[in-house]
Every structure is written in structure tokens, then in C-alpha cells.
N, C-alpha and C. Protein backbone atom coordinates (compact mmCIF):
# COMPACT_ATOMS: atom_id res chain seq x y z
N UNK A 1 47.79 11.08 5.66
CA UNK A 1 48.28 11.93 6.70
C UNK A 1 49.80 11.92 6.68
N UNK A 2 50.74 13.23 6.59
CA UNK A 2 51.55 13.60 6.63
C UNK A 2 52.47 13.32 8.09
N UNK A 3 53.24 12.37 8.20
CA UNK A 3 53.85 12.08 9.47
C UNK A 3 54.36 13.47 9.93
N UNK A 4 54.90 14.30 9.29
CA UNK A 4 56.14 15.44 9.46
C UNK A 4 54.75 15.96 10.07
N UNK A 5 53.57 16.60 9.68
CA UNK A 5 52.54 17.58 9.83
C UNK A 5 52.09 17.20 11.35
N UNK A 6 52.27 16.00 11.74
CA UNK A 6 51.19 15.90 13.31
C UNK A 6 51.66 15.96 14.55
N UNK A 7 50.97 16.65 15.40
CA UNK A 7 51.88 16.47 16.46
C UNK A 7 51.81 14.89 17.09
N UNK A 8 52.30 15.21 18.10
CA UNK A 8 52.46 13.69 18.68
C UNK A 8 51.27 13.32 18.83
N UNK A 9 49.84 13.47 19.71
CA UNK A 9 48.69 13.16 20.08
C UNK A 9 47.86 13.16 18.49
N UNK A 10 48.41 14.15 17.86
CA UNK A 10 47.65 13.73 16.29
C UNK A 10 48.00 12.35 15.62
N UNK A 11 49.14 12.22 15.57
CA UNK A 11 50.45 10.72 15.33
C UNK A 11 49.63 9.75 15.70
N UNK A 12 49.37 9.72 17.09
CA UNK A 12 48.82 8.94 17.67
C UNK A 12 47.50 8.39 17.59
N UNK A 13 46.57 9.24 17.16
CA UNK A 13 45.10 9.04 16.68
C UNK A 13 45.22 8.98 15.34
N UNK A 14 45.78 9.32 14.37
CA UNK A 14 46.53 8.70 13.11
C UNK A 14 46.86 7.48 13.01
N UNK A 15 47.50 6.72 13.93
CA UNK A 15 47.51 5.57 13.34
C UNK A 15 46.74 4.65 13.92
N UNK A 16 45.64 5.26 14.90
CA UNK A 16 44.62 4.06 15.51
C UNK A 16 43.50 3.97 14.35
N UNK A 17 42.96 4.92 13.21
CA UNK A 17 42.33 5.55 12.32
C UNK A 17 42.96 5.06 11.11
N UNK A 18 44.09 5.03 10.64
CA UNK A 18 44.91 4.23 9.84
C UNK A 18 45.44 2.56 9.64
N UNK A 19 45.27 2.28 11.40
CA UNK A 19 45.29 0.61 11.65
C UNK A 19 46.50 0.70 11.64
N UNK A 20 47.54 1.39 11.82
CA UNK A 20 49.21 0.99 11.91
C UNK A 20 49.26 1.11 10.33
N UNK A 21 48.59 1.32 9.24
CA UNK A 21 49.75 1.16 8.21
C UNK A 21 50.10 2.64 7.62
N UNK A 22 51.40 2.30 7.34
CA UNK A 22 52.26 3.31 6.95
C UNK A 22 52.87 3.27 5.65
N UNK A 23 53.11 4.37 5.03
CA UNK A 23 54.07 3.79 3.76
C UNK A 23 55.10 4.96 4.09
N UNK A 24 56.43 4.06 3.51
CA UNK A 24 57.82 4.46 3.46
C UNK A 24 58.07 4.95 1.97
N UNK A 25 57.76 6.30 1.57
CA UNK A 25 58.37 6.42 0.23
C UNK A 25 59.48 6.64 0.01
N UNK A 26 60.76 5.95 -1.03
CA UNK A 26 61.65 5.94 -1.09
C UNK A 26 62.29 6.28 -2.34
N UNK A 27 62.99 7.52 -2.55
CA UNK A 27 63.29 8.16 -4.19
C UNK A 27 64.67 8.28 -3.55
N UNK A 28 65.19 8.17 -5.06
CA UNK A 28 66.86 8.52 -5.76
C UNK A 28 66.86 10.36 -5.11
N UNK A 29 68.01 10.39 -4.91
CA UNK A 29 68.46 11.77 -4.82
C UNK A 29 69.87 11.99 -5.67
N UNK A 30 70.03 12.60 -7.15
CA UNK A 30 70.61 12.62 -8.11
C UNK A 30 70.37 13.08 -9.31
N UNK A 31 71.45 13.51 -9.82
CA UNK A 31 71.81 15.17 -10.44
C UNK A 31 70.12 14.15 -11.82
N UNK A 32 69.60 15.19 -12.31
CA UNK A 32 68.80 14.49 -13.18
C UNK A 32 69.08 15.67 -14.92
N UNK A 33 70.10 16.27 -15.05
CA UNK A 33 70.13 17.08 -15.56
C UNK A 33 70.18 18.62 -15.64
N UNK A 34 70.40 19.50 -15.83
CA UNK A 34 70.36 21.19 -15.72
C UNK A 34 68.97 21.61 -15.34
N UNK A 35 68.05 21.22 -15.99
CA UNK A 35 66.63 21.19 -15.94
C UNK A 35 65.32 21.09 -15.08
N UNK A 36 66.16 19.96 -14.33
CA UNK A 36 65.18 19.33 -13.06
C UNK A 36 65.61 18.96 -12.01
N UNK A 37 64.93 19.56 -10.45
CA UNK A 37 65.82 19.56 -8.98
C UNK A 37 66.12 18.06 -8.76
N UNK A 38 67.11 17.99 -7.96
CA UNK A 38 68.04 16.31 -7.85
C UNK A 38 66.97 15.95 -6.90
N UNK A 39 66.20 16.46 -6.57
CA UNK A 39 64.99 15.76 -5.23
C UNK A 39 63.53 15.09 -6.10
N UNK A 40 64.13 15.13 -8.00
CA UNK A 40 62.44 14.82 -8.58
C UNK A 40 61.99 13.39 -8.24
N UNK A 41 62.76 12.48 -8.11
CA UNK A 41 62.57 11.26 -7.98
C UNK A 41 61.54 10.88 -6.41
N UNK A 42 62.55 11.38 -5.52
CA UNK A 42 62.06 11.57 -3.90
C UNK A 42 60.61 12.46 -4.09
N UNK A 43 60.70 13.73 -4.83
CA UNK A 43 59.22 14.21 -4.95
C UNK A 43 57.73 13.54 -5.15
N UNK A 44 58.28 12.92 -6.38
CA UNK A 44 57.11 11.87 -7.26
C UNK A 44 56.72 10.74 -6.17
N UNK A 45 57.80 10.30 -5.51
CA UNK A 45 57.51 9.22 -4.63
C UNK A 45 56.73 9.69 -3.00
N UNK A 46 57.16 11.08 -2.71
CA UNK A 46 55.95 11.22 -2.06
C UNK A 46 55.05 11.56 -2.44
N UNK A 47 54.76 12.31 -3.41
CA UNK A 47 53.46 13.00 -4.14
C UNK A 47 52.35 11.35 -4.08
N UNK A 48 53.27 10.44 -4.86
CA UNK A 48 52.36 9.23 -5.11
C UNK A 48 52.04 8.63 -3.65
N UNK A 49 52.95 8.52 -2.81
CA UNK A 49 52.79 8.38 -1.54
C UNK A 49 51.43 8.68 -0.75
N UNK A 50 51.35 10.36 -0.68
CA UNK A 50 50.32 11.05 -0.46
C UNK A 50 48.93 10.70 -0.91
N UNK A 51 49.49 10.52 -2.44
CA UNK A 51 47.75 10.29 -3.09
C UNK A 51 47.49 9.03 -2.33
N UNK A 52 48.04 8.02 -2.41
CA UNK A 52 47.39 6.82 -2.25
C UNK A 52 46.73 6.83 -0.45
N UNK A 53 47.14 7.26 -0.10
CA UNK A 53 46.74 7.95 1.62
C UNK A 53 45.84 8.41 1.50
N UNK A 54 45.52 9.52 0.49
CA UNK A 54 43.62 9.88 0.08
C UNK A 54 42.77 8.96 0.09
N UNK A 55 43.28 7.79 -0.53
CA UNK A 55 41.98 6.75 -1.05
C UNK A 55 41.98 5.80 -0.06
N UNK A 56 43.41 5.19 0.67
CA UNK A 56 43.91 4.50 1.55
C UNK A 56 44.21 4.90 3.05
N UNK A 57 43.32 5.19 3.91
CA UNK A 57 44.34 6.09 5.32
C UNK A 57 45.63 5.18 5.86
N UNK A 58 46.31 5.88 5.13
CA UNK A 58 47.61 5.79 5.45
C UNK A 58 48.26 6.37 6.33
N UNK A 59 49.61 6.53 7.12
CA UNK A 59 50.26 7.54 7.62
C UNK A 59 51.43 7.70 6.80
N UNK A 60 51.95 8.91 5.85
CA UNK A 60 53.33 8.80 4.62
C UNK A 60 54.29 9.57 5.75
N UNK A 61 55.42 8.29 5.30
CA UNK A 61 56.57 8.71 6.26
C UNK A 61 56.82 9.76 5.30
N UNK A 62 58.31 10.51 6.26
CA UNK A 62 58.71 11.42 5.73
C UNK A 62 59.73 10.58 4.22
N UNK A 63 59.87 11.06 2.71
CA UNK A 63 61.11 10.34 2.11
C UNK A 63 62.02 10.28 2.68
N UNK A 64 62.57 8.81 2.13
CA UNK A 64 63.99 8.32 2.38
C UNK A 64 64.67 8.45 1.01
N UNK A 65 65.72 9.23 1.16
CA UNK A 65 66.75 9.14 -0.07
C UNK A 65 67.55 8.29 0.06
N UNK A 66 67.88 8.06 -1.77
CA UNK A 66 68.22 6.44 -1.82
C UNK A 66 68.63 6.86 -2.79
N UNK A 67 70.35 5.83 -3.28
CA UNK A 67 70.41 5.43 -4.40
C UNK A 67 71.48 4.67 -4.94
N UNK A 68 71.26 4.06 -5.45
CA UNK A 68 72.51 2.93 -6.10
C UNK A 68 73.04 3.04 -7.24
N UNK A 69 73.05 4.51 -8.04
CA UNK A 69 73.58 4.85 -9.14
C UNK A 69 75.05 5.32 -8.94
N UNK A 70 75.61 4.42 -9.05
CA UNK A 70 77.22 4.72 -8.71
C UNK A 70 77.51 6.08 -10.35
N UNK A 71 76.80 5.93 -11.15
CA UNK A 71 77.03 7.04 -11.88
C UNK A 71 76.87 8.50 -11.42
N UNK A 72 75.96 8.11 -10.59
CA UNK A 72 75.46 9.35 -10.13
C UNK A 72 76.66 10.15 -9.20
N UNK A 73 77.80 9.47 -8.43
CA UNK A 73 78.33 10.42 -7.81
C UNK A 73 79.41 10.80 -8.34
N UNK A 74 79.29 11.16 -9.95
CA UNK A 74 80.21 11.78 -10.46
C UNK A 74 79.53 13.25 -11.00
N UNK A 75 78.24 13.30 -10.37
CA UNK A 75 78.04 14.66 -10.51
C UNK A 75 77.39 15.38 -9.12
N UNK A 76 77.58 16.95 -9.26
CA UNK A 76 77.01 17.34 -7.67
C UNK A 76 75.93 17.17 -7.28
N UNK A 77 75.71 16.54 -5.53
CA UNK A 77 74.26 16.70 -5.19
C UNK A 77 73.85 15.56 -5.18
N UNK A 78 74.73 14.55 -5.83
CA UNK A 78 74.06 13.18 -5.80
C UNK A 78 74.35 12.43 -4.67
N UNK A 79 73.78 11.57 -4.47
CA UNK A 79 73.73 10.60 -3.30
C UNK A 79 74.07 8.99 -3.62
N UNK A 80 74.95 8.72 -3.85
CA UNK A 80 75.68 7.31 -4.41
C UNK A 80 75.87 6.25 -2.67
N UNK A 81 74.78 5.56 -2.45
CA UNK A 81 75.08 4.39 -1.78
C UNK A 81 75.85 3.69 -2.13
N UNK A 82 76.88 2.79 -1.62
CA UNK A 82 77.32 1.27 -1.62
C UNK A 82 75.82 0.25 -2.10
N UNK A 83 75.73 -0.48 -3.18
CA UNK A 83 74.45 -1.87 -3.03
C UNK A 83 74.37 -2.23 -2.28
N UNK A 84 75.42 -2.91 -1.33
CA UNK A 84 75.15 -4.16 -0.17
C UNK A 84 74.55 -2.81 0.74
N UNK A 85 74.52 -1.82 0.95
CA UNK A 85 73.51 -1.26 1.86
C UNK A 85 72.44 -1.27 1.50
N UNK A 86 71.76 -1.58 0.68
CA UNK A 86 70.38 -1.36 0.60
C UNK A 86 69.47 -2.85 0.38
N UNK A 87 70.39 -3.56 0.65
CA UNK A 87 69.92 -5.27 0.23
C UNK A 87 69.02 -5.55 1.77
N UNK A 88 68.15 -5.99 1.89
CA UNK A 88 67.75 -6.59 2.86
C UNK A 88 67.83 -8.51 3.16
N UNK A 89 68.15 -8.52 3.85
CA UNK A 89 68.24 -10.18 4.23
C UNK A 89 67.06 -10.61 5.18
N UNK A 90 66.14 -11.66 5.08
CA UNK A 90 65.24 -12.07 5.56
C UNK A 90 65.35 -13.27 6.91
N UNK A 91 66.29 -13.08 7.86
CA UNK A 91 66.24 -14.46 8.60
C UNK A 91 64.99 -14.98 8.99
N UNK A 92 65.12 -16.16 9.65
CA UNK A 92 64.47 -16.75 10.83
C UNK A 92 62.78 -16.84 10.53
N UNK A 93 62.35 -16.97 9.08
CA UNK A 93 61.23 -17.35 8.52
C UNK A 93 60.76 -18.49 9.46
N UNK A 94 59.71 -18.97 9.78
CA UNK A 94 58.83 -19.82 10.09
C UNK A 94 58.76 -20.95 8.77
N UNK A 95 58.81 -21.97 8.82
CA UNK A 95 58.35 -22.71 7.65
C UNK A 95 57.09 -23.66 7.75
């Protein structure tokens, strides 16, 4: 199930039917050549997103564009993060 597609009361019976899980697909947004739209990466990752929601009831967030190819923002359209933004840090584990 398509998060973007439901309304709220659909959302809502979506994820009682799903159990809360969700997946976050997360693709590069960056130039990939003359050939192919800078969104193929983000595409594939929801496409795969989606499928696995067929077999799995899932709820697929909407993509998050992402990317840490500092090469990348030397051409148009690309999306060049800083690394330390995308690092996650884990506190306050239980041991």
C-alpha cells in the first residue's frame, strides 16, 4: 500500500492490516548520464519497495532522496548531501 494513495481513514486501517510495518525507500537523486532520468535510482527503490508490499503488507513510504556522491554535484539535477548527514548514531542501547 502506497502511503501517498490513502486517505487518512485508509492510512489508518493500513497499518492495523500491515501491523505498523513500513518501509522507507531510499534512492540517489543524480545526473546518471544523457540517457536515463536523475530519479532512476529513487524509481527502482520504490518499484522494489512496492513489490515487496505485494508479498509482504507493507505500508511504502513515499522516496527519500539521498546522496553522498559529492561527484555528483558537479552536474545538473543532482543532489550532493554532506556524509555526516546521513550517518546515524545509536545512543542509549540497553545492555
Amino acid at each position: 500500500m502506497r502511503w501517498e494513495e490513502q486517505t487518512g481513514e485508509e492510512l489508518a486501517a493500513a497499518a492495523e492490516i500491515c501491523r505498523g510495518v513500513c518501509l522507507l525507500p531510499i534512492g540517489v537523486l543524480e545526473y546518471h548520464g544523457p540517457h536515463l532520468p536523475l530519479g532512476t535510482d529513487m524509481i527502482r527503490a520504490h518499484r522494489m519497495a512496492c513489490d515487496v508490499a505485494e508479498v509482504e503488507p507493507a505500508v511504502v513510504f513515499p522516496v527519500l532522496p539521498s546522496t553522498m556522491n559529492a561527484e555528483a554535484k558537479l552536474y545538473p539535477g543532482s543532489i550532493a548531501t554532506p556524509e555526516q548527514s546521513q550517518c546515524c548514531h545509536i545512543t542509549n542501547i540497553p545492555r
